[in-house]
PDB file of N, CA and C in Angstrom:
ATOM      1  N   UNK A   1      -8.010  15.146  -9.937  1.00  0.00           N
ATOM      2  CA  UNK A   1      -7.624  15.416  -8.566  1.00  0.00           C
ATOM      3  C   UNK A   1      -6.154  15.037  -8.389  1.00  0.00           C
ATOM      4  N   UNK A   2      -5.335  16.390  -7.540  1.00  0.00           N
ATOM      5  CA  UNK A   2      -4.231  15.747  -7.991  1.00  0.00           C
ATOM      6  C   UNK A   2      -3.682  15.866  -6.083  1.00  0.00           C
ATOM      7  N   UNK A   3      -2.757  15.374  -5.764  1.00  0.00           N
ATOM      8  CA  UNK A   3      -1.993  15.109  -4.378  1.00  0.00           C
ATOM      9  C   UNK A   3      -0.518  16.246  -4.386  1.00  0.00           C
ATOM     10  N   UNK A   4      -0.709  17.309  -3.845  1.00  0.00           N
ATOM     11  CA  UNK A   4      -0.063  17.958  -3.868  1.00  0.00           C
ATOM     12  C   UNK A   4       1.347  17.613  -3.439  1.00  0.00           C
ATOM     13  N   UNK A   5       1.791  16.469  -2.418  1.00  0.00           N
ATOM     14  CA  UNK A   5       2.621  15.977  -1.998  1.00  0.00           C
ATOM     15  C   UNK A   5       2.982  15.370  -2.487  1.00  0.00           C
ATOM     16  N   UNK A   6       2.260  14.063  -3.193  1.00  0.00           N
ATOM     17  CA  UNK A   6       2.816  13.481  -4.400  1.00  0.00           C
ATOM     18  C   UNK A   6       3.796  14.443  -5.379  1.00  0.00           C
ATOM     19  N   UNK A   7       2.906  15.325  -6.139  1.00  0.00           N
ATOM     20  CA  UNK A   7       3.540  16.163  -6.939  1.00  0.00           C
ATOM     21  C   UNK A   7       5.206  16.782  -6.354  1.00  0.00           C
ATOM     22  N   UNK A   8       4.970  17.195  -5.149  1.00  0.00           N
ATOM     23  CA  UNK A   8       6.194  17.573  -4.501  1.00  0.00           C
ATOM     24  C   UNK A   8       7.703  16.409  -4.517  1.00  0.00           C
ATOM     25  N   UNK A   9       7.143  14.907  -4.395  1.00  0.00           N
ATOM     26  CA  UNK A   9       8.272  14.191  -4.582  1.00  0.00           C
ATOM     27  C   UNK A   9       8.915  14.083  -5.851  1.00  0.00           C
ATOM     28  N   UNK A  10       8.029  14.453  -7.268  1.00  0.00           N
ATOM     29  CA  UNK A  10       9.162  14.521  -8.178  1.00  0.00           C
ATOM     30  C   UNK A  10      10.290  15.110  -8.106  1.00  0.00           C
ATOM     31  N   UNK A  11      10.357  16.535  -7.231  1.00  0.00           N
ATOM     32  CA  UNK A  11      11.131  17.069  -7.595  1.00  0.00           C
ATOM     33  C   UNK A  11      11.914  16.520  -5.972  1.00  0.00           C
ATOM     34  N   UNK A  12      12.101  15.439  -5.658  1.00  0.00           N
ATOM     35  CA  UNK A  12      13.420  15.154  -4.788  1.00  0.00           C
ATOM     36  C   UNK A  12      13.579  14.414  -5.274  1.00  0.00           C
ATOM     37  N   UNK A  13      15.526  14.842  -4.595  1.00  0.00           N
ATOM     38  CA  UNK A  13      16.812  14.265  -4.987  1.00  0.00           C
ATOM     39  C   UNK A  13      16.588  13.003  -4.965  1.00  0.00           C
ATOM     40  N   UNK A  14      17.418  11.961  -5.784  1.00  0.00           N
ATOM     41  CA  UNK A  14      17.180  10.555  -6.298  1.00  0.00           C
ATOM     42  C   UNK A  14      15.930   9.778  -6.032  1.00  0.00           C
ATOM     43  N   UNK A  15      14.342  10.505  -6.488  1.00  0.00           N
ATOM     44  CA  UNK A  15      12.892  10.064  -6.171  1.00  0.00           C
ATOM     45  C   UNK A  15      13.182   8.796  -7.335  1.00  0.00           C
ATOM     46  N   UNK A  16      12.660   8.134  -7.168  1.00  0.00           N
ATOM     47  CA  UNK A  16      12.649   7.026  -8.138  1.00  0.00           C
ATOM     48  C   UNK A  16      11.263   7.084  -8.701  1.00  0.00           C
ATOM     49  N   UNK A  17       9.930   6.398  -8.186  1.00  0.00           N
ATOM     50  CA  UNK A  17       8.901   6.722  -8.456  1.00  0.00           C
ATOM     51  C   UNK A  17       7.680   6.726  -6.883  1.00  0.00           C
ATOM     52  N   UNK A  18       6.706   7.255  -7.013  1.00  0.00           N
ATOM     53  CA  UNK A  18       5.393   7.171  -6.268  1.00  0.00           C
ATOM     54  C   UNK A  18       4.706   7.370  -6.518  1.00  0.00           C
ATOM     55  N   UNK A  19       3.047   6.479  -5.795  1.00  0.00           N
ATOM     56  CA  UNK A  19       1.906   6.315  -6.779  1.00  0.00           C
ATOM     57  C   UNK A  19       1.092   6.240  -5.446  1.00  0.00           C
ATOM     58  N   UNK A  20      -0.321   6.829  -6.267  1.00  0.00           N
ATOM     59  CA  UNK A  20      -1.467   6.660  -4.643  1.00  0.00           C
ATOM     60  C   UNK A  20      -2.082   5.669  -5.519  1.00  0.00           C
ATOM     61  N   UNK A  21      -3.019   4.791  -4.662  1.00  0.00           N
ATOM     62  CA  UNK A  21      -3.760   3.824  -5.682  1.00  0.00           C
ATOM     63  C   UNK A  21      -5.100   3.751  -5.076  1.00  0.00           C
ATOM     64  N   UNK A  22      -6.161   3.151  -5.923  1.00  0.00           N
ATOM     65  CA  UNK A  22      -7.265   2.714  -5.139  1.00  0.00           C
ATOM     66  C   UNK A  22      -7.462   2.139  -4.650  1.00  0.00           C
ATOM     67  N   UNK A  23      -8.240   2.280  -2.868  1.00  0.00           N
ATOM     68  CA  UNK A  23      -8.919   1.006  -2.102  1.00  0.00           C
ATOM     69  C   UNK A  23      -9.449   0.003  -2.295  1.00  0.00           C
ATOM     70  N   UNK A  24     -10.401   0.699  -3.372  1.00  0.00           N
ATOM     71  CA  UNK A  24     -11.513  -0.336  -3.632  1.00  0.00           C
ATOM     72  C   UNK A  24     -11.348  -1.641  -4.885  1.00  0.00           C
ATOM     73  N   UNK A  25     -10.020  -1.280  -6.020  1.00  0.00           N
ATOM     74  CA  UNK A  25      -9.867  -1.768  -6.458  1.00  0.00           C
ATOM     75  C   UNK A  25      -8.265  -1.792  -6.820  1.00  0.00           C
ATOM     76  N   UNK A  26      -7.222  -1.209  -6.546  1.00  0.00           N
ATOM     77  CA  UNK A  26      -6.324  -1.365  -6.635  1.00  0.00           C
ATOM     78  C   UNK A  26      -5.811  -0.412  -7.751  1.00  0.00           C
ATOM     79  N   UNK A  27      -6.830   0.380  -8.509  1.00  0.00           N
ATOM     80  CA  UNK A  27      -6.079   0.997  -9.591  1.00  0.00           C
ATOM     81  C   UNK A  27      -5.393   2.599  -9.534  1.00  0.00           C
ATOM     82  N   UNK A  28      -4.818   2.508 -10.166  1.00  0.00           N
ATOM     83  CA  UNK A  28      -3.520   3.824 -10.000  1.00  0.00           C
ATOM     84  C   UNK A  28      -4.311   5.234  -9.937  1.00  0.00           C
ATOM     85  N   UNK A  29      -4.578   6.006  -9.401  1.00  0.00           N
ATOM     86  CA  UNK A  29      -4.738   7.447  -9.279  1.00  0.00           C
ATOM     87  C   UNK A  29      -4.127   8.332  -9.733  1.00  0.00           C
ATOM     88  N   UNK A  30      -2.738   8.073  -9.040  1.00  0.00           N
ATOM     89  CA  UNK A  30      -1.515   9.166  -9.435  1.00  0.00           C
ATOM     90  C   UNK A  30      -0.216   8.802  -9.535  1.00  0.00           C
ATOM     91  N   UNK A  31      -0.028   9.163 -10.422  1.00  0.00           N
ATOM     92  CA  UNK A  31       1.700   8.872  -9.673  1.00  0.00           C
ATOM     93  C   UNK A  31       3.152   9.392 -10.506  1.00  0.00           C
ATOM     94  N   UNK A  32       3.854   9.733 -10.198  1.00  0.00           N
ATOM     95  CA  UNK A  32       4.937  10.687 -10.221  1.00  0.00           C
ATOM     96  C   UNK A  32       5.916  10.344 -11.834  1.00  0.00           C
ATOM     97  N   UNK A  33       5.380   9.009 -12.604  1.00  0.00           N
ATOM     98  CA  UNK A  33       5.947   8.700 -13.821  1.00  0.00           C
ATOM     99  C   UNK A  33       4.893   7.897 -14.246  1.00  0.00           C
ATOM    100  N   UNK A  34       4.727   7.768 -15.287  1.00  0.00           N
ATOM    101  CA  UNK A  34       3.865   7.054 -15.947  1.00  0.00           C
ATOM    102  C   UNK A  34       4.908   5.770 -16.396  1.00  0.00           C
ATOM    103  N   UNK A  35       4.156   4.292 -15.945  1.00  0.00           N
ATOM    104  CA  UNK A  35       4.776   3.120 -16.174  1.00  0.00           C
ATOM    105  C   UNK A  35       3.834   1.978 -16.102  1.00  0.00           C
ATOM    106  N   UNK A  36       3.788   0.538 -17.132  1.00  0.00           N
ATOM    107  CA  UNK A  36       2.973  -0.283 -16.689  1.00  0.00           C
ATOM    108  C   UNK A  36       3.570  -0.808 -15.326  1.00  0.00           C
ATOM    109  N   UNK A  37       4.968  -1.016 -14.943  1.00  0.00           N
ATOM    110  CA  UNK A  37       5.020  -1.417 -13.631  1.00  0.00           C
ATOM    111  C   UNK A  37       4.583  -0.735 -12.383  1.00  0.00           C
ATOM    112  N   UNK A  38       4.295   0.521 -12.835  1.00  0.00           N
ATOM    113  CA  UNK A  38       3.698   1.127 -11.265  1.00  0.00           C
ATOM    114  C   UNK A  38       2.211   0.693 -11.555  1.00  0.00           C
ATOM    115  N   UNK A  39       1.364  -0.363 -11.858  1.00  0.00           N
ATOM    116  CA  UNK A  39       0.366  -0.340 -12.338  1.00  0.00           C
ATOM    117  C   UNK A  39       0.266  -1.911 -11.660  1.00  0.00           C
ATOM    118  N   UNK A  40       1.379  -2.734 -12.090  1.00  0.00           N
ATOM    119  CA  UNK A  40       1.399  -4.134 -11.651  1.00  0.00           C
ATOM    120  C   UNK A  40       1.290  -3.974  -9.902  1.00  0.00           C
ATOM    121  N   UNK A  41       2.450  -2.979  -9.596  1.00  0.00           N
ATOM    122  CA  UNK A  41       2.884  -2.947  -8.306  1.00  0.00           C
ATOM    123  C   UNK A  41       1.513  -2.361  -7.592  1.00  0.00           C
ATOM    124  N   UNK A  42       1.146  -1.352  -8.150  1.00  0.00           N
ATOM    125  CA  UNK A  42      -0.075  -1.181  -7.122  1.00  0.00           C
ATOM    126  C   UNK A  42      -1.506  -2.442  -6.950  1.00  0.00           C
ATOM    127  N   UNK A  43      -1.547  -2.923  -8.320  1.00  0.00           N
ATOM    128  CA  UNK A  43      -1.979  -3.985  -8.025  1.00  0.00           C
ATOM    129  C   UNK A  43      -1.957  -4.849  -7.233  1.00  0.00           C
ATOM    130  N   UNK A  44      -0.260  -5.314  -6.926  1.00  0.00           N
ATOM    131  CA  UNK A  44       0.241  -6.270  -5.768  1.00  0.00           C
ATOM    132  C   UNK A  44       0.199  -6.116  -4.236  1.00  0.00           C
ATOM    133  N   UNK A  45       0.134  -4.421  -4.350  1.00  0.00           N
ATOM    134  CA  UNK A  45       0.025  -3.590  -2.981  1.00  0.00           C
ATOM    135  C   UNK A  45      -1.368  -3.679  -2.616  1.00  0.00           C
ATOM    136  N   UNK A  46      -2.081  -4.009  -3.614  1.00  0.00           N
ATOM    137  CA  UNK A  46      -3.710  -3.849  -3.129  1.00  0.00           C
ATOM    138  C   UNK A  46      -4.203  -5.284  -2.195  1.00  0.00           C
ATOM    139  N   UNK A  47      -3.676  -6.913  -3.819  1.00  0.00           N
ATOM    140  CA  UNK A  47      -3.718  -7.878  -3.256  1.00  0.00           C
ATOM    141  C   UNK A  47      -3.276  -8.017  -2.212  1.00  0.00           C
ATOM    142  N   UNK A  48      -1.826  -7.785  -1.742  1.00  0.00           N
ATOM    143  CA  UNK A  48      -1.325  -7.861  -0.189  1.00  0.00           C
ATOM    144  C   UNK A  48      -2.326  -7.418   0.675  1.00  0.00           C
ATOM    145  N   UNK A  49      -2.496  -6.107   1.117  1.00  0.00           N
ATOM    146  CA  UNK A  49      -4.080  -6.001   2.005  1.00  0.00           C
ATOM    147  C   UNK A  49      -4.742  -6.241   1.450  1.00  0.00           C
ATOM    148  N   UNK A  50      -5.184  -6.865   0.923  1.00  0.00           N
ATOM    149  CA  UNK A  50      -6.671  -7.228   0.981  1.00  0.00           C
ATOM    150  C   UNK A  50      -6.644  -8.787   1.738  1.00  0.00           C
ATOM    151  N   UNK A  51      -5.729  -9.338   1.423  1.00  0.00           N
ATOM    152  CA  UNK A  51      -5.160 -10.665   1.984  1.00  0.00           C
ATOM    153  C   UNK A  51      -4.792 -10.577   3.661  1.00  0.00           C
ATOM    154  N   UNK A  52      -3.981  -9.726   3.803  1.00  0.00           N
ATOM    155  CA  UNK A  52      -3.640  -9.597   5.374  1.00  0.00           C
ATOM    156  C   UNK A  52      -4.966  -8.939   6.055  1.00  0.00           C
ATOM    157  N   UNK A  53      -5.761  -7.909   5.403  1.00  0.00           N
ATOM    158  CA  UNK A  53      -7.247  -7.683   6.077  1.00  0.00           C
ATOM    159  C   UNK A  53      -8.262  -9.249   6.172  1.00  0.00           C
ATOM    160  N   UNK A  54      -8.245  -9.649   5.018  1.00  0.00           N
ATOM    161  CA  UNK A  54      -9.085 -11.710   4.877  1.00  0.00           C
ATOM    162  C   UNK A  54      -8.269 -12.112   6.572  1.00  0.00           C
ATOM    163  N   UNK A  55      -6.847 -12.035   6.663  1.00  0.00           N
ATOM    164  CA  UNK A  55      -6.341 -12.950   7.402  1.00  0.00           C
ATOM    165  C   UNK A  55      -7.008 -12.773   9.084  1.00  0.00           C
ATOM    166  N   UNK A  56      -6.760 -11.259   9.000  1.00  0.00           N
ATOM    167  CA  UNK A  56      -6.915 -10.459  10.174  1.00  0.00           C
ATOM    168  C   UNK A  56      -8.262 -10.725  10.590  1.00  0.00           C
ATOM    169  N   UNK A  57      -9.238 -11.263   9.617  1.00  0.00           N
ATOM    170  CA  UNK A  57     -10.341 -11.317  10.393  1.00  0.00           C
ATOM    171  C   UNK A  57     -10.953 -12.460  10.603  1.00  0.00           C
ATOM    172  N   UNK A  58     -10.259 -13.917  10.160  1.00  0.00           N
ATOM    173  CA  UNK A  58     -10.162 -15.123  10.388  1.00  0.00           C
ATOM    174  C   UNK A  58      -9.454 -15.608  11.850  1.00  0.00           C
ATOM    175  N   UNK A  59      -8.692 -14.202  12.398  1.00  0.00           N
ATOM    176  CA  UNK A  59      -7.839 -14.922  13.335  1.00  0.00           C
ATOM    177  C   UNK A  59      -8.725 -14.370  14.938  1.00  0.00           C
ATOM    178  N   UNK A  60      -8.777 -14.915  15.446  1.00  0.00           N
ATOM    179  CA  UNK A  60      -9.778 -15.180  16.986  1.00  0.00           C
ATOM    180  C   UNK A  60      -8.799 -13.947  17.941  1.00  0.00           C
ATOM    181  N   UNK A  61      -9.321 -12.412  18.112  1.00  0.00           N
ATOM    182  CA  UNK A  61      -8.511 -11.271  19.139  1.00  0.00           C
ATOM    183  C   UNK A  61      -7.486 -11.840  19.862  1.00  0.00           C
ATOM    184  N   UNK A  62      -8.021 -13.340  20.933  1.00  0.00           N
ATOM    185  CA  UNK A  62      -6.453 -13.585  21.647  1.00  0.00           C
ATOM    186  C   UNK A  62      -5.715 -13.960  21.195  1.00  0.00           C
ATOM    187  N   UNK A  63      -5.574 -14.545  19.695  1.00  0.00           N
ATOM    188  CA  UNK A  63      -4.536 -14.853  19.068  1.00  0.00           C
ATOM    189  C   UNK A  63      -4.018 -14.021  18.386  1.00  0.00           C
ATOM    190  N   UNK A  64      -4.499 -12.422  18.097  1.00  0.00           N
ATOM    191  CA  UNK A  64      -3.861 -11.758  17.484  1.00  0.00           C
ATOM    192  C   UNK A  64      -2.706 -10.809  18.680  1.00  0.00           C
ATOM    193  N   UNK A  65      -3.534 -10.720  19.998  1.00  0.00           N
ATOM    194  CA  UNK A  65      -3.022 -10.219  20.927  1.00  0.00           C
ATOM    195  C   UNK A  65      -1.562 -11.077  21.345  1.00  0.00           C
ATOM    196  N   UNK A  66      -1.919 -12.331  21.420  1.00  0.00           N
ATOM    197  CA  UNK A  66      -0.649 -13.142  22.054  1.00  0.00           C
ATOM    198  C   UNK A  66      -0.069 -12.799  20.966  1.00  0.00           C
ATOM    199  N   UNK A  67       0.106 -12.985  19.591  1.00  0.00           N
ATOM    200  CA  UNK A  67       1.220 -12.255  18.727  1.00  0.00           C
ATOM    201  C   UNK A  67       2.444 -11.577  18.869  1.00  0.00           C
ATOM    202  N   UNK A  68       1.146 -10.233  19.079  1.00  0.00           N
ATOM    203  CA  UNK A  68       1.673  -9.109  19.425  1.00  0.00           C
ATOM    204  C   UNK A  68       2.286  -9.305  20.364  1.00  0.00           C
ATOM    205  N   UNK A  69       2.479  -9.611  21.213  1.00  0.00           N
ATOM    206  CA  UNK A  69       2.547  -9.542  22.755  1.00  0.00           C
ATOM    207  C   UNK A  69       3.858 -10.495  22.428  1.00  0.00           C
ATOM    208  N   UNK A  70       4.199 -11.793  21.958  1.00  0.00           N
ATOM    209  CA  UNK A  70       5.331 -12.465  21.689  1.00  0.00           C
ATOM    210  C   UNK A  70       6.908 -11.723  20.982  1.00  0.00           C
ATOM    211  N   UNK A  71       5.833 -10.965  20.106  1.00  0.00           N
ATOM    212  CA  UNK A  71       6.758 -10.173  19.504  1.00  0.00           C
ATOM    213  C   UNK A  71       7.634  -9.285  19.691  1.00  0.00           C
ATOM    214  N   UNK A  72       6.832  -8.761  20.970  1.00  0.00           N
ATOM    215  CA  UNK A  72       7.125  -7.428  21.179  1.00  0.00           C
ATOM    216  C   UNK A  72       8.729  -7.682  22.621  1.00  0.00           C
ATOM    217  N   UNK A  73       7.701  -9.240  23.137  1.00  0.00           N
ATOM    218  CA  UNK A  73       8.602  -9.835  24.090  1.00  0.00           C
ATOM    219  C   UNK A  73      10.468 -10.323  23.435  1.00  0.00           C
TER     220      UNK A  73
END
């Protein structure tokens, strides 16, 4: 299965690389060069959410709201 859009960024001007990865486990699908670092990185992209989803659901709605709401202030 391939991502037609993906495929489309090889061919732009100074693309460096892009990769779709898996939800469920973090592993590479596709991606526009073959490299072990696009492999680490999607890895790291996975750990990151999966960590900020853990966080997100430890934290009590009005505290995610006042956040927001500080932030935005």
């Amino acid at each position: 299965m391939t991502d037609p859009t993906l495929d489309a960024l090889t061919n732009a001007p100074n693309h460096i690389v892009s990769f779709s990865a898996s939800t469920n486990d973090g592993q590479v699908i596709q991606a526009t060069r073959k490299s072990e670092d696009i492999s680490r990185e999607a890895r790291s992209a996975y750990q990151l959410l999966t960590d900020a989803s853990a966080l997100g659901k430890l934290l009590p709605e009005q505290d995610k709201l006042r956040k927001v709401t500080g932030t935005l202030n």
